[in-house]
Structure formats: C-alpha cells, structure tokens
Protein backbone atom coordinates (compact mmCIF):
# COMPACT_ATOMS: atom_id res chain seq x y z
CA UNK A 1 120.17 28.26 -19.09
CA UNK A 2 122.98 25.80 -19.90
CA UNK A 3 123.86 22.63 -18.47
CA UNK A 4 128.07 21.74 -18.71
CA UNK A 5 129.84 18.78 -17.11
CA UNK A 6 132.19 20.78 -14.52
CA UNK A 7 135.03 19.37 -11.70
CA UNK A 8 134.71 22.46 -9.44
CA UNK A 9 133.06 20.88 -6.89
CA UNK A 10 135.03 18.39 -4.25
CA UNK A 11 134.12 16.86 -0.94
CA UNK A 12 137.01 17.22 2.16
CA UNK A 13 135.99 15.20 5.90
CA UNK A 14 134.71 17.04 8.36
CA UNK A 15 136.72 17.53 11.93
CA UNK A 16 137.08 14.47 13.73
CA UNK A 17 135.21 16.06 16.34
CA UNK A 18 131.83 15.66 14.48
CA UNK A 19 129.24 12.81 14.55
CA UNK A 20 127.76 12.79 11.11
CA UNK A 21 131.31 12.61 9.82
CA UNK A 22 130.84 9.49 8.51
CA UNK A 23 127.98 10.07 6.48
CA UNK A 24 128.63 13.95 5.32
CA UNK A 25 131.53 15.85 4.10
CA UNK A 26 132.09 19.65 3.54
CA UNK A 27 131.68 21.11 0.10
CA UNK A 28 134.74 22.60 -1.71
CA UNK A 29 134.01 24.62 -4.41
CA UNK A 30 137.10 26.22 -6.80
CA UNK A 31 139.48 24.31 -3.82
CA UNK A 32 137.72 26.56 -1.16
CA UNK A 33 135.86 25.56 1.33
CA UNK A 34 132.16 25.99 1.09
CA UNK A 35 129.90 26.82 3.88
CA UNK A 36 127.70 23.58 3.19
CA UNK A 37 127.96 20.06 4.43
CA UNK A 38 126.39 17.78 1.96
CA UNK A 39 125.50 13.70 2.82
CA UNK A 40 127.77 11.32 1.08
CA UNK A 41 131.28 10.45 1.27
CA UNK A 42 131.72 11.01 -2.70
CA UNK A 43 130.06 12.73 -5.82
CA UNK A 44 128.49 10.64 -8.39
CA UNK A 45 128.00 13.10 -10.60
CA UNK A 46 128.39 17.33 -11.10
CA UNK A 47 127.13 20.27 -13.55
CA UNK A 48 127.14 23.81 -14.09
CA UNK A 49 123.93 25.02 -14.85
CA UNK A 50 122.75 29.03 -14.11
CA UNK A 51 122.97 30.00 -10.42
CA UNK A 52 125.56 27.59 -9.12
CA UNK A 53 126.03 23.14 -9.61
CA UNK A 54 123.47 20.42 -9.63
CA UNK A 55 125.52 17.28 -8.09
CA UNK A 56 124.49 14.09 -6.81
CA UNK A 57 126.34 12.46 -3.55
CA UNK A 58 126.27 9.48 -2.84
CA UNK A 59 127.31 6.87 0.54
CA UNK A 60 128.24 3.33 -0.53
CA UNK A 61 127.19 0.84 2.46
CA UNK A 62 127.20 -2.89 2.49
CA UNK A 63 122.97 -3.00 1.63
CA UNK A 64 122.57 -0.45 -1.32
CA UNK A 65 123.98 3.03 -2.25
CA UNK A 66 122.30 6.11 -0.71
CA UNK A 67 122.28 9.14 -2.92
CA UNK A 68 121.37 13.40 -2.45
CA UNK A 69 120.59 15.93 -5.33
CA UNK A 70 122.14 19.07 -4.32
CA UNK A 71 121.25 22.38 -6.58
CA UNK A 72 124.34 24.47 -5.07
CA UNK A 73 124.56 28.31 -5.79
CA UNK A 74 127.75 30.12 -6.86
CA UNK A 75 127.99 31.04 -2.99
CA UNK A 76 128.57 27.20 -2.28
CA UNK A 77 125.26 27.55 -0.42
CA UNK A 78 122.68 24.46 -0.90
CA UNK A 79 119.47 25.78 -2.42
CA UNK A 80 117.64 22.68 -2.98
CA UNK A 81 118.21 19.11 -1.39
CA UNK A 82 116.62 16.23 -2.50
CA UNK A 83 116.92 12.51 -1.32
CA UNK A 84 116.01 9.55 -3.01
CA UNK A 85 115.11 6.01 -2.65
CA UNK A 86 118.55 3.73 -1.69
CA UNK A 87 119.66 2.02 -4.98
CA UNK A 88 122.08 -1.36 -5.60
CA UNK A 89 124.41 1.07 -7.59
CA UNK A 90 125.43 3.77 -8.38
CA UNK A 91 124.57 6.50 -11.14
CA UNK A 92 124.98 5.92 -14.37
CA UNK A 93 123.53 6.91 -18.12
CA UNK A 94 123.29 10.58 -17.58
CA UNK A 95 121.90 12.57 -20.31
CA UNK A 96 121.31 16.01 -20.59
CA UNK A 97 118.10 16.29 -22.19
CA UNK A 98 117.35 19.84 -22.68
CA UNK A 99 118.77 23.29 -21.43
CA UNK A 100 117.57 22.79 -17.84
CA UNK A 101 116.75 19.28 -18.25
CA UNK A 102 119.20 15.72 -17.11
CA UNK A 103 118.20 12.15 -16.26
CA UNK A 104 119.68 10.10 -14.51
CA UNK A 105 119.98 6.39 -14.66
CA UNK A 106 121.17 3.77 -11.61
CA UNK A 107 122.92 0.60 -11.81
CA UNK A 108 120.26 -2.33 -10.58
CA UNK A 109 117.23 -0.53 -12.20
CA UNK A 110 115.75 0.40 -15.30
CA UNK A 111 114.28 3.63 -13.32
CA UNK A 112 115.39 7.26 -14.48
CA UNK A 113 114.93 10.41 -12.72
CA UNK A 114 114.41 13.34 -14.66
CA UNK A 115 115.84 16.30 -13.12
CA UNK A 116 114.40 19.67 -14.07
CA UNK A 117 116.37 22.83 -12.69
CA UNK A 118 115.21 26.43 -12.46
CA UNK A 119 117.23 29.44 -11.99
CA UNK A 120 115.03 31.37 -10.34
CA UNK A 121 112.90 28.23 -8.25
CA UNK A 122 109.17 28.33 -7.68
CA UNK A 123 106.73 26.98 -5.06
CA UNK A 124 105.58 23.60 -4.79
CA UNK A 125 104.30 21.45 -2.37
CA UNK A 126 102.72 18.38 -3.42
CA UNK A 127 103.25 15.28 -1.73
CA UNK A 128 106.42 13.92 -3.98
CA UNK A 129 108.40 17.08 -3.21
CA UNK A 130 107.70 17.17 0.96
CA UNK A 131 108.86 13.60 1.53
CA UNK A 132 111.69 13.98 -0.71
CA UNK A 133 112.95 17.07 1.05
CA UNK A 134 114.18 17.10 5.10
CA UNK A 135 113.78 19.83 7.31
CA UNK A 136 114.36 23.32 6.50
CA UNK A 137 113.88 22.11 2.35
CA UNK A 138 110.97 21.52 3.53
CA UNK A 139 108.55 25.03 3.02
CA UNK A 140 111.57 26.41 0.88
CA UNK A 141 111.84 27.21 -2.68
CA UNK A 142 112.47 24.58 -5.24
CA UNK A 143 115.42 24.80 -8.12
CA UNK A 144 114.28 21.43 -9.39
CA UNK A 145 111.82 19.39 -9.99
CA UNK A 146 111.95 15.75 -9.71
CA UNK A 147 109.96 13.10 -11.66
CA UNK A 148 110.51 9.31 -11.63
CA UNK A 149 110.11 6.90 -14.83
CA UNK A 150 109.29 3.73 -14.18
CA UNK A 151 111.54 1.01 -16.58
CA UNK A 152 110.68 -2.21 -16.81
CA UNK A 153 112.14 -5.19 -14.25
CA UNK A 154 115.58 -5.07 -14.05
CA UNK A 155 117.25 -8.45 -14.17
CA UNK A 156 120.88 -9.13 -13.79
CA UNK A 157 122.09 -11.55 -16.51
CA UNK A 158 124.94 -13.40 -16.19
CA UNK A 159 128.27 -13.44 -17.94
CA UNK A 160 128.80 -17.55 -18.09
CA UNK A 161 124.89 -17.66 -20.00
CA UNK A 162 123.97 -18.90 -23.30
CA UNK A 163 122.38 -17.25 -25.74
CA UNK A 164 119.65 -19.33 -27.20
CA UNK A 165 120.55 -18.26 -30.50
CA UNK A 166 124.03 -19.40 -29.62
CA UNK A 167 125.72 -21.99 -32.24
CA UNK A 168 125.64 -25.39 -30.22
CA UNK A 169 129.16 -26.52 -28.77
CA UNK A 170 129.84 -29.96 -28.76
CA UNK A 171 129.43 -30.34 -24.90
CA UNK A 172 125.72 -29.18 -25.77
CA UNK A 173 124.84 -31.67 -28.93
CA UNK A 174 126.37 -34.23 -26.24
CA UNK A 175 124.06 -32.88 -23.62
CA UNK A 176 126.98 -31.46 -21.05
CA UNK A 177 125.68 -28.17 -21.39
C-alpha cells in the first residue's frame, strides 16, 4: 500500500432544503458528485492510499475546530468515520510515516494521532474505537486504526517576549524592560 498527497477530493453545499447543511457538505470526487455527505465545511487534509482517500474535515466555530477522519473508497462511499476530540486549530505537521502509516499534528497541542489504514479492514471493538465511531460505524469494519500520543503541555509563547539569553537593550540595563 502507498500513501500520496492527492486533490481529487472536494466538498460542494448541500440543497438549501437540508438541516445539517451547515455542518456537512457532499463529497466530490474527480468533480463528480459522490454519494456521501461528510461533516465539515472544508478538508484539512487528503491522500490516496489503496481502496479509495483518507481525508480529514474539519468545521471552524467560534470555541475550537471540530474535525472527521474519513477512509473513502474509490466508489466515493465512506468506509470508516472517525471523530475526534474538538481542537483550538487546525491540522498541521502531517507525516507519512510508513506505507499505511500518517500522523497528524493540531495547532494548540503537542498531541499526534497516528493513523493506521488497512486495505482490506478488520474487526475491532474496544472501547477507543466505539466512542470514536457514530452510528452505523459503529459494529462495522475498520480501515484504520487510531492511536493518540500524548505531547507535552502546549503553551502559546508570545511574539513581543524576551529571550533570556537575549543581549540586554538599553531600556533593560535602565530597568524599562
């Protein structure tokens, strides 16, 4: 299995008619219409791996950033959905560690996810992969496996501080600063 950076996938609103449209879009693979609606109004990030795309969507909202893992098959059918805890930001630092292997990184936390794929799925159902899934994800297959590495504290530091190694200014020796 390979893992490639791709731009197939795009999101387009959904009728004006529907409630969730604020919060899901319909998937456009290739410029064509999908038969999935995925949560999010935008995709963070998107791959081509065997059997279809693993993307993440996200929804920006005043709080946080809510975000989806979506394995996708070559159908434009979801085969795995995944949610995960709301972050400050949104995804950054992606590496692709291994053939079937990425992690992820999020702005506001030293936290990766490490995102395991599998072309053919398997069965699990330990507690971390029921509460990440809703509804009919549920029982289903998995095509990845999720794992969570804790970082340490994350701490914003700002642009206007001081190093302490920092050669002294004179509005410092005259104790201004």
């Amino acid at each position: 299995m390979r893992i490639e950076v791709t731009n197939r996938l795009s999101l387009a609103e959904l009728p004006s008619w529907s409630a969730l449209r604020t919060y899901r879009r319909k998937l456009v693979v290739d410029c064509r219409k999908a038969p999935a609606a995925v949560w999010g109004d935008a995709i963070g990030v998107q791959y081509e791996c065997a059997g279809g795309f693993f993307t993440v969507t996200h929804y920006d909202y005043f709080d946080g950033v809510n975000h989806w893992l979506y394995v996708i098959g070559k159908n434009g059918r979801v085969r795995d959905f995944a949610s995960i805890p709301d972050f400050f930001g949104f995804v950054q630092n992606v590496v692709v560690e291994s053939p079937s292997t990425i992690s992820l990184g999020f702005f506001g936390t030293n936290d990766r996810w490490e995102v395991t794929l599998s072309s053919q799925g398997f069965w699990s159902f330990g507690a971390a992969d029921l509460a990440r899934r809703p509804n009919r994800f549920i029982l289903g297959k998995r095509y990845m496996a999720l794992r969570q590495i804790k970082g340490s504290p994350w701490a914003h530091v700002a642009q206007t501080a001081v190093p302490p190694d920092a050669p002294a200014t004179a509005s410092r020796r005259q104790g201004r600063g």
